[in-house]
Protein backbone atom coordinates (compact mmCIF):
# COMPACT_ATOMS: atom_id res chain seq x y z
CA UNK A 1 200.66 4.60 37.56
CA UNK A 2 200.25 6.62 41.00
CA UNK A 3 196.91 5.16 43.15
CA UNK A 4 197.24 7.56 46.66
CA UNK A 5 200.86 6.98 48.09
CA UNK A 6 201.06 3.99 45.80
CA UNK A 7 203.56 4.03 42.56
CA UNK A 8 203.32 0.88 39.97
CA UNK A 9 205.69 0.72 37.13
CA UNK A 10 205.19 -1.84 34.63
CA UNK A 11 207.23 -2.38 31.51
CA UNK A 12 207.57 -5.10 28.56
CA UNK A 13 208.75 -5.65 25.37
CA UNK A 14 209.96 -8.58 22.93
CA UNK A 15 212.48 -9.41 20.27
CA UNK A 16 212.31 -9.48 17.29
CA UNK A 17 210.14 -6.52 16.20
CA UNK A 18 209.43 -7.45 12.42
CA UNK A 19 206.74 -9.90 12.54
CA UNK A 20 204.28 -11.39 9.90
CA UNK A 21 201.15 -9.45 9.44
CA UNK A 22 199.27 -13.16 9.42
CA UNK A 23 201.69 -15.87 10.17
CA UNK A 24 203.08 -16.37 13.90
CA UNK A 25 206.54 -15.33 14.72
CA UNK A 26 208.51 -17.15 17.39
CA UNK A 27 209.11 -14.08 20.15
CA UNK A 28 211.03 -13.48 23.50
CA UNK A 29 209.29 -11.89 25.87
CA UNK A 30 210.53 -9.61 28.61
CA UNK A 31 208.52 -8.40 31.77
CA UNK A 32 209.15 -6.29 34.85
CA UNK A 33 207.82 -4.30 37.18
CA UNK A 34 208.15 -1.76 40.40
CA UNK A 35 206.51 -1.12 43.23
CA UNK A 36 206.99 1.66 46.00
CA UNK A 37 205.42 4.18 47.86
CA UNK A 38 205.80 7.70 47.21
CA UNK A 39 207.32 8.73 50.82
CA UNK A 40 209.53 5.88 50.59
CA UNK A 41 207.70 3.51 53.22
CA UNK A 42 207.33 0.02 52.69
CA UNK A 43 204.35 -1.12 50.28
CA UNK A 44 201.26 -3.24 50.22
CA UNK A 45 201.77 -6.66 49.35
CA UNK A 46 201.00 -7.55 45.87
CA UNK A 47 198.79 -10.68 45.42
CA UNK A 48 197.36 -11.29 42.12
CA UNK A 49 198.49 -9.53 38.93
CA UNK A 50 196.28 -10.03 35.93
CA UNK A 51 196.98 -9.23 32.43
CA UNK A 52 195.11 -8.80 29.45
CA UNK A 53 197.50 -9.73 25.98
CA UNK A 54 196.76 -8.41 22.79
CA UNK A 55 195.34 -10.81 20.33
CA UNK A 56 198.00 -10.99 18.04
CA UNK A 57 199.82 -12.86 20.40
CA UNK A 58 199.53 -16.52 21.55
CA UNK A 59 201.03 -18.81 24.26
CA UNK A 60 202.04 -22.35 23.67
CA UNK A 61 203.88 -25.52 26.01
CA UNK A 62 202.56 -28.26 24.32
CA UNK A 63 205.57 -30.83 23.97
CA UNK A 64 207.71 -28.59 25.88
CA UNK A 65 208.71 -30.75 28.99
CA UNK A 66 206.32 -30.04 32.39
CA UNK A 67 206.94 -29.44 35.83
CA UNK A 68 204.84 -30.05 38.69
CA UNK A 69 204.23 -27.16 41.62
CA UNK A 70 204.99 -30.03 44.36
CA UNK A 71 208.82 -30.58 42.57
CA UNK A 72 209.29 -26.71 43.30
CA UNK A 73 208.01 -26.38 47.07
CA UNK A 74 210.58 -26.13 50.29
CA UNK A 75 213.75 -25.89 47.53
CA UNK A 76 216.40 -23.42 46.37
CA UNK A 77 217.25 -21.96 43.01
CA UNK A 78 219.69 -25.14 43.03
CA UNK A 79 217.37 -27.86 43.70
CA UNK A 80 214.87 -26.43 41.83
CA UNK A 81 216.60 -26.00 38.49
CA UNK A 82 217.92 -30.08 39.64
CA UNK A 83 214.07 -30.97 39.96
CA UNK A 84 212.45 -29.02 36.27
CA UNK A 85 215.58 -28.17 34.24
CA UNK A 86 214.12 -29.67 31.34
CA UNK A 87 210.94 -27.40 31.96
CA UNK A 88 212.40 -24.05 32.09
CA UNK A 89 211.38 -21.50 29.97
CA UNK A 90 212.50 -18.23 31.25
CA UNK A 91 214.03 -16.44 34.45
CA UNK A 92 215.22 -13.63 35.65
CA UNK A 93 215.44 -11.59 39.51
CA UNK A 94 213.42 -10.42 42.31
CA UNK A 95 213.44 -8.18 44.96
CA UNK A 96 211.52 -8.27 48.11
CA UNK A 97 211.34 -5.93 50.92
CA UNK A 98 210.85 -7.16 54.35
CA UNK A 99 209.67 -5.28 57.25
CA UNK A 100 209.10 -6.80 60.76
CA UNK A 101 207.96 -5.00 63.17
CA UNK A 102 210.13 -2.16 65.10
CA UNK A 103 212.66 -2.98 62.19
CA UNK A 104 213.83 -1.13 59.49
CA UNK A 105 212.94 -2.72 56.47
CA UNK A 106 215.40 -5.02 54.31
CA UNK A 107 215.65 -5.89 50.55
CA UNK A 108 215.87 -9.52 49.63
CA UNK A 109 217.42 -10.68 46.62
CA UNK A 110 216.40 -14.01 44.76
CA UNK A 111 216.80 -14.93 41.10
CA UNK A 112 213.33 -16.15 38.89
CA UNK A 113 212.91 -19.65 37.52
CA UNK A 114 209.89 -19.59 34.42
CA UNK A 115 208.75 -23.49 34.43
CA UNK A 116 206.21 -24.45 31.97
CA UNK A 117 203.37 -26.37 34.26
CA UNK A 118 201.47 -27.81 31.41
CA UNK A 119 198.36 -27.30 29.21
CA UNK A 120 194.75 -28.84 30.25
CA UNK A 121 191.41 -28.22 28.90
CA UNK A 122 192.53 -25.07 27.48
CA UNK A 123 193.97 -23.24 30.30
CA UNK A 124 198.12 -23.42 30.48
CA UNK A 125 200.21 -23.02 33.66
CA UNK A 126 203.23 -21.50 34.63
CA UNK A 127 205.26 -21.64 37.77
CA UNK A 128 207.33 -18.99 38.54
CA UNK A 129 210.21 -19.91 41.20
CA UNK A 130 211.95 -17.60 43.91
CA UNK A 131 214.20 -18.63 46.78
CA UNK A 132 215.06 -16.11 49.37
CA UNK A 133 217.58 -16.35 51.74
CA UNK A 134 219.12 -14.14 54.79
CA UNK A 135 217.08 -12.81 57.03
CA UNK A 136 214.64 -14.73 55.65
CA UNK A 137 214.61 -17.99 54.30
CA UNK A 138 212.32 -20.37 51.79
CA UNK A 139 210.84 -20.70 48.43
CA UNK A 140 208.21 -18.84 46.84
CA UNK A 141 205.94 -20.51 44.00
CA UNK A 142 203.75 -18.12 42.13
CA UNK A 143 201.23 -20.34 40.22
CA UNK A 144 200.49 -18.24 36.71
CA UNK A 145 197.22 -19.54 34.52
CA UNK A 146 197.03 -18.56 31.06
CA UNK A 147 193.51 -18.52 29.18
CA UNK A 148 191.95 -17.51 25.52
CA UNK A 149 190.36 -14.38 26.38
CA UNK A 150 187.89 -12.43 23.53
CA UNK A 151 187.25 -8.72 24.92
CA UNK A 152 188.14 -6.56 22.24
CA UNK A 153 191.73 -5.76 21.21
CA UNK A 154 192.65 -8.56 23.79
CA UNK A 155 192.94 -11.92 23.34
CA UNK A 156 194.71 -13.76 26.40
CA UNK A 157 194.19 -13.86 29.72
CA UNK A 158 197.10 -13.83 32.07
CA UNK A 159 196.60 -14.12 36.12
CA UNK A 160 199.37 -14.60 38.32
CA UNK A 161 199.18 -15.48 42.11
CA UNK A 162 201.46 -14.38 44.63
CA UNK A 163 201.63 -16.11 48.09
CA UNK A 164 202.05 -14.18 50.98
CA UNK A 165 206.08 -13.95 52.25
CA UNK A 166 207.07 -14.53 55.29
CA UNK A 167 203.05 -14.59 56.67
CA UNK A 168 202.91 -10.77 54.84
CA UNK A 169 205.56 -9.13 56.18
CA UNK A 170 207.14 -9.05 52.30
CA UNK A 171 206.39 -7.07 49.46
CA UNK A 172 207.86 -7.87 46.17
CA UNK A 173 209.13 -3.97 44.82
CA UNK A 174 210.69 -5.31 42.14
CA UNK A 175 211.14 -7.46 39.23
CA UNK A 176 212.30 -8.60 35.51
CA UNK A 177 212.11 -11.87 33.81
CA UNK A 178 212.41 -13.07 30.09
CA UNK A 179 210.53 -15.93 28.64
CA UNK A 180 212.93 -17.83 25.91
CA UNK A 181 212.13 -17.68 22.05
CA UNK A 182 213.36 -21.63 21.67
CA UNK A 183 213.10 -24.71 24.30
CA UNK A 184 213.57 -27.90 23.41
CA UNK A 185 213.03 -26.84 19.77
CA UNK A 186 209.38 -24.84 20.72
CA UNK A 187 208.65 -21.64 20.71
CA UNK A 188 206.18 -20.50 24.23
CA UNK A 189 205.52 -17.05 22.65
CA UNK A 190 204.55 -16.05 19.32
CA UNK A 191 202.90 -13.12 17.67
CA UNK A 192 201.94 -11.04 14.26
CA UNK A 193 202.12 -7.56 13.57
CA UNK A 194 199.13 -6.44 11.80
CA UNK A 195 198.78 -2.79 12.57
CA UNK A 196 202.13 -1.46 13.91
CA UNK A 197 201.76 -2.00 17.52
CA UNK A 198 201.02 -4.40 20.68
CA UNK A 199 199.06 -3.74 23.46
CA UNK A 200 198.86 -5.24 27.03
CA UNK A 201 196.64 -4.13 30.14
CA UNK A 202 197.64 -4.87 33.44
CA UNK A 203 195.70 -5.01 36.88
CA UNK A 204 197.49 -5.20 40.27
CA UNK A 205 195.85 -5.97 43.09
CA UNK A 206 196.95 -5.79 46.32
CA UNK A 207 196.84 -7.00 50.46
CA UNK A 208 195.32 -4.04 51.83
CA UNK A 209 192.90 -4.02 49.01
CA UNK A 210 194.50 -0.89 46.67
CA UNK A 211 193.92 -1.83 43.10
CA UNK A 212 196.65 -0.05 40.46
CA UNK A 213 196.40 -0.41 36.52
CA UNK A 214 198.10 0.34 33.29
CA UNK A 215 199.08 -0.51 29.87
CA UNK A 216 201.55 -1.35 27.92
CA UNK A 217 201.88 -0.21 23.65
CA UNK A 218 205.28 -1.67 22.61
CA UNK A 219 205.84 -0.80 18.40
CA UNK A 220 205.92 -3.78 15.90
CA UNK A 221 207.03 -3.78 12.30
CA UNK A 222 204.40 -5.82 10.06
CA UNK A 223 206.29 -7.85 7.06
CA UNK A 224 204.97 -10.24 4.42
């Protein structure tokens, strides 16, 4: 998706692809993303990404472990896996690009922690965990909410909010993560299959106020 000078990439898919037409199937789930401008420059700041999740699919943490957002604050990867082990439910890696002023700008590798933050009055958090280190230095907690959502083919509401890095001089350009298919003997993701194929939509909005959007139609085999 191409908004001015502005190119988003999203991508997704899950394992396995046969799934029950009307039972739940226990899924992984795998996300990522890109972001850069067209002439190479660095980009806008992405704050909030919000997805819409097709129906046939459903989020839950109850009895899996939680974590708390103040356990993952001012730590590295280290100390924060130390803090939540027992609430992880996914990871994967980052990339930010820094650019300070008169510099030229530098990528900033950090690996992704998925902790499960809980479920309350029908609205279930996630906390997604990033540490980045040289030239820059300190953890980044992106606080995700996840909500039933009826608007058509959708069914789930996904927002995720990104605090600023380094007071805006970062922009994350890249990213992948997978969400397990088992902790602690529960399954976070599950889905049917009842017509062949899922659908996501996804909204990015960003600092400087550019909005970018696309979707996402991964194939699914229906069984039983």
């Amino acid at each position: 998706m191409k908004v001015g000078n502005l190119e988003l990439t999203a991508n997704g898919g899950f394992s396995p692809k046969a799934l029950s037409k009307t039972k739940q199937t226990p899924i992984s789930l795998k996300a990522s993303g890109e972001v850069k401008e067209a002439d190479g420059s660095h980009p806008p700041a992405i704050r909030e990404v919000i997805l819409e999740a097709d129906k046939a699919g459903e989020v839950h943490t109850k009895g899996i472990p939680t974590c708390k957002s103040g356990q993952l604050q001012a730590t590295d990867t280290a100390a924060a896996l130390k803090a939540c082990k027992s609430a992880l439910i996914g990871e994967g890696s980052t990339i930010a690009q820094v650019a300070f002023a008169e510099q030229k700008p530098i990528n900033v590798p950090s690996k992704l922690l998925v902790f499960n933050g809980g479920e309350k009055g029908g609205k279930t958090t996630l906390f997604i965990h990033a540490y980045f280190s040289n030239p820059i230095s300190g953890a980044i907690v992106t606080t995700v909410t996840i909500t039933k959502h009826k608007n058509g083919r959708f069914g789930t509401l996904v927002v995720a909010k990104i605090p600023q890095i380094t007071g805006g001089s970062g922009s994350i350009t890249s990213f992948n993560l997978e969400i397990k298919k088992n902790v602690a003997g529960k399954n976070p993701v599950s889905s049917t299959c009842t017509d062949g194929k899922l659908k996501v939509h996804v909204l990015g909005k960003f600092e400087d106020g550019t909005k970018a959007e696309t979707e996402i139609i991964r194939p699914c085999t229906s069984k039983g």
